[in-house]
Protein backbone atom coordinates (compact mmCIF):
# COMPACT_ATOMS: atom_id res chain seq x y z
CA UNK A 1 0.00 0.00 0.00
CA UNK A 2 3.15 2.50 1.07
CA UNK A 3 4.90 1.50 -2.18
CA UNK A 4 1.79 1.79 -4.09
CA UNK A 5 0.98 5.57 -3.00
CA UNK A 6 4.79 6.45 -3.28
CA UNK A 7 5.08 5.87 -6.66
CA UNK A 8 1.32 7.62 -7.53
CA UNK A 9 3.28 11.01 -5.74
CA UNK A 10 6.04 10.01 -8.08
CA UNK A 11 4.01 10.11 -11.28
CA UNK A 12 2.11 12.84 -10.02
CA UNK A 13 5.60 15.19 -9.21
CA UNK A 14 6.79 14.00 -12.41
CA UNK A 15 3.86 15.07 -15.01
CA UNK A 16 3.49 18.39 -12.64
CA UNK A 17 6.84 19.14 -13.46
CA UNK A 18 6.79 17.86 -17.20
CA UNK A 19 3.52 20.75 -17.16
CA UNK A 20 4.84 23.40 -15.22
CA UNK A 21 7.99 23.41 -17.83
CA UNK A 22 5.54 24.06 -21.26
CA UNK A 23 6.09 27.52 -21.90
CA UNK A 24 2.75 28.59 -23.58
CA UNK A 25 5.58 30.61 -26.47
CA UNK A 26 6.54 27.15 -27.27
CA UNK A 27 9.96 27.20 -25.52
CA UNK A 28 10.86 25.65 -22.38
CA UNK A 29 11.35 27.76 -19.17
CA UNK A 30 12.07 26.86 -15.32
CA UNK A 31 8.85 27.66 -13.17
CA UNK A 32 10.39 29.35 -10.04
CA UNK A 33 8.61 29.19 -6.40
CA UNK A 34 10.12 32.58 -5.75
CA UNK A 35 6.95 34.85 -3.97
CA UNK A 36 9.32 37.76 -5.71
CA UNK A 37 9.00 36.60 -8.97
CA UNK A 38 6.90 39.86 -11.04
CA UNK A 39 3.75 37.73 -12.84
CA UNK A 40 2.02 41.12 -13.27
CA UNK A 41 4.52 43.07 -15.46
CA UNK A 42 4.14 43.39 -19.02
CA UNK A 43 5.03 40.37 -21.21
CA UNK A 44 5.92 40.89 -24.88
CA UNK A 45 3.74 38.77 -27.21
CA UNK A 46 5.14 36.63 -29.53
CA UNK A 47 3.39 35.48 -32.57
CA UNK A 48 -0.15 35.24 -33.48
CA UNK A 49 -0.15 31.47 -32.21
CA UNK A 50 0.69 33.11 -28.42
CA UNK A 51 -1.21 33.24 -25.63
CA UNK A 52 -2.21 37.19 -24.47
CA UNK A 53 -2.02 38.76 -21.25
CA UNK A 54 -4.41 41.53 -20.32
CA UNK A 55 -3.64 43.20 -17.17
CA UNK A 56 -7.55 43.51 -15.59
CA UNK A 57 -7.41 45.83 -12.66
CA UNK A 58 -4.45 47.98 -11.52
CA UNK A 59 -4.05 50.22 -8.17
CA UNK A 60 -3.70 53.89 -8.45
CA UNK A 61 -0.34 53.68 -9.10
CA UNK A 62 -0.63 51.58 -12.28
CA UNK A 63 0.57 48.22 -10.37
CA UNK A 64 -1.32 45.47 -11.88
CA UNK A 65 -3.09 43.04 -9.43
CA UNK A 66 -5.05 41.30 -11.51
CA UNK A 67 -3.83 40.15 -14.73
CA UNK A 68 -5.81 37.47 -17.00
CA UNK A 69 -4.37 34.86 -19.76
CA UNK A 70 -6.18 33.06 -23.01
CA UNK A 71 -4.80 30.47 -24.69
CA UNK A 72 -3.83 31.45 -28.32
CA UNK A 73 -5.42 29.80 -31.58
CA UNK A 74 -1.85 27.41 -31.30
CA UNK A 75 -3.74 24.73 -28.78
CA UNK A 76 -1.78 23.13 -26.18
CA UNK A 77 1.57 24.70 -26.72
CA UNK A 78 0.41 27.82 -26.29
CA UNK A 79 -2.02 27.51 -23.10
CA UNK A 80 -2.15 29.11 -19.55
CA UNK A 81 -1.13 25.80 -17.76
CA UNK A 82 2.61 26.91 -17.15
CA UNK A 83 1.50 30.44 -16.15
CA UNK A 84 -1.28 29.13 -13.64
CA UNK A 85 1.55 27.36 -12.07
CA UNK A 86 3.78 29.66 -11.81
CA UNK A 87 1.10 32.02 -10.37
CA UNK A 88 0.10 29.61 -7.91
CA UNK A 89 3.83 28.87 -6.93
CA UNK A 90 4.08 32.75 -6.47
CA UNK A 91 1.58 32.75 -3.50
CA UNK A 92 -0.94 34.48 -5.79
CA UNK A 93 -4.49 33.39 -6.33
CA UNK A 94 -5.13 31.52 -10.06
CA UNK A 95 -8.85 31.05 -10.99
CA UNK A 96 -9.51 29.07 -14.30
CA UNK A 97 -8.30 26.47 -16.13
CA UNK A 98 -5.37 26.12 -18.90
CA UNK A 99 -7.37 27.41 -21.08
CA UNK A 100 -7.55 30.94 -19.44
CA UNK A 101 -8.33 32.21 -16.72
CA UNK A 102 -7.01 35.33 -14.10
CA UNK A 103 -3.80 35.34 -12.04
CA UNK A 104 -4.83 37.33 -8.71
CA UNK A 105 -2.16 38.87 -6.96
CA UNK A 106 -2.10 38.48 -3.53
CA UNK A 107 -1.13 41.39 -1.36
């Protein structure tokens, strides 16, 4: 039974990690837990295949806090599931699915 659930955390670590590396731009990047790492800032697009960033609500000062992804018209490659992650790893709040959804940040 311990062997059996050790290796289901195994598989599951392993395909979380195989997902969090899937850049939606098509190229591979590291997903870092750092709380410091600036999901909010302005991200160049690249392609017409890419996913888009809109930021949704900002503070007075033009922070965003709220900033919400959709998967491009390239499928898979180029879905929110690496930037959910890496919001979530961040300490922020994610709400959707890989498809799109809003990266919330968490103050």
């Amino acid at each position: 039974m311990v062997a059996s659930t050790i290796r289901a955390c195994a598989v599951t670590c392993a395909l979380l990690m195989t997902l969090a590396g899937c850049a939606g731009d098509g190229k591979q990047t590291s997903i870092s837990p750092d709380p410091n790492i600036d999901l909010f800032s302005e991200q160049p697009q690249s392609g017409s295949s890419a996913r888009t960033f809109t930021c949704t609500s900002k503070n007075p000062d033009g922070t965003c806090n709220v900033k919400e992804c959709k998967q491009g018209p390239g499928g898979a490659t180029f879905d929110c599931a690496s930037y959910a992650s890496a919001c979530v790893n961040a300490g922020h709040h994610w709400n959707g699915t890989k498809e799109g959804g809003k990266c919330t940040r968490v103050l």
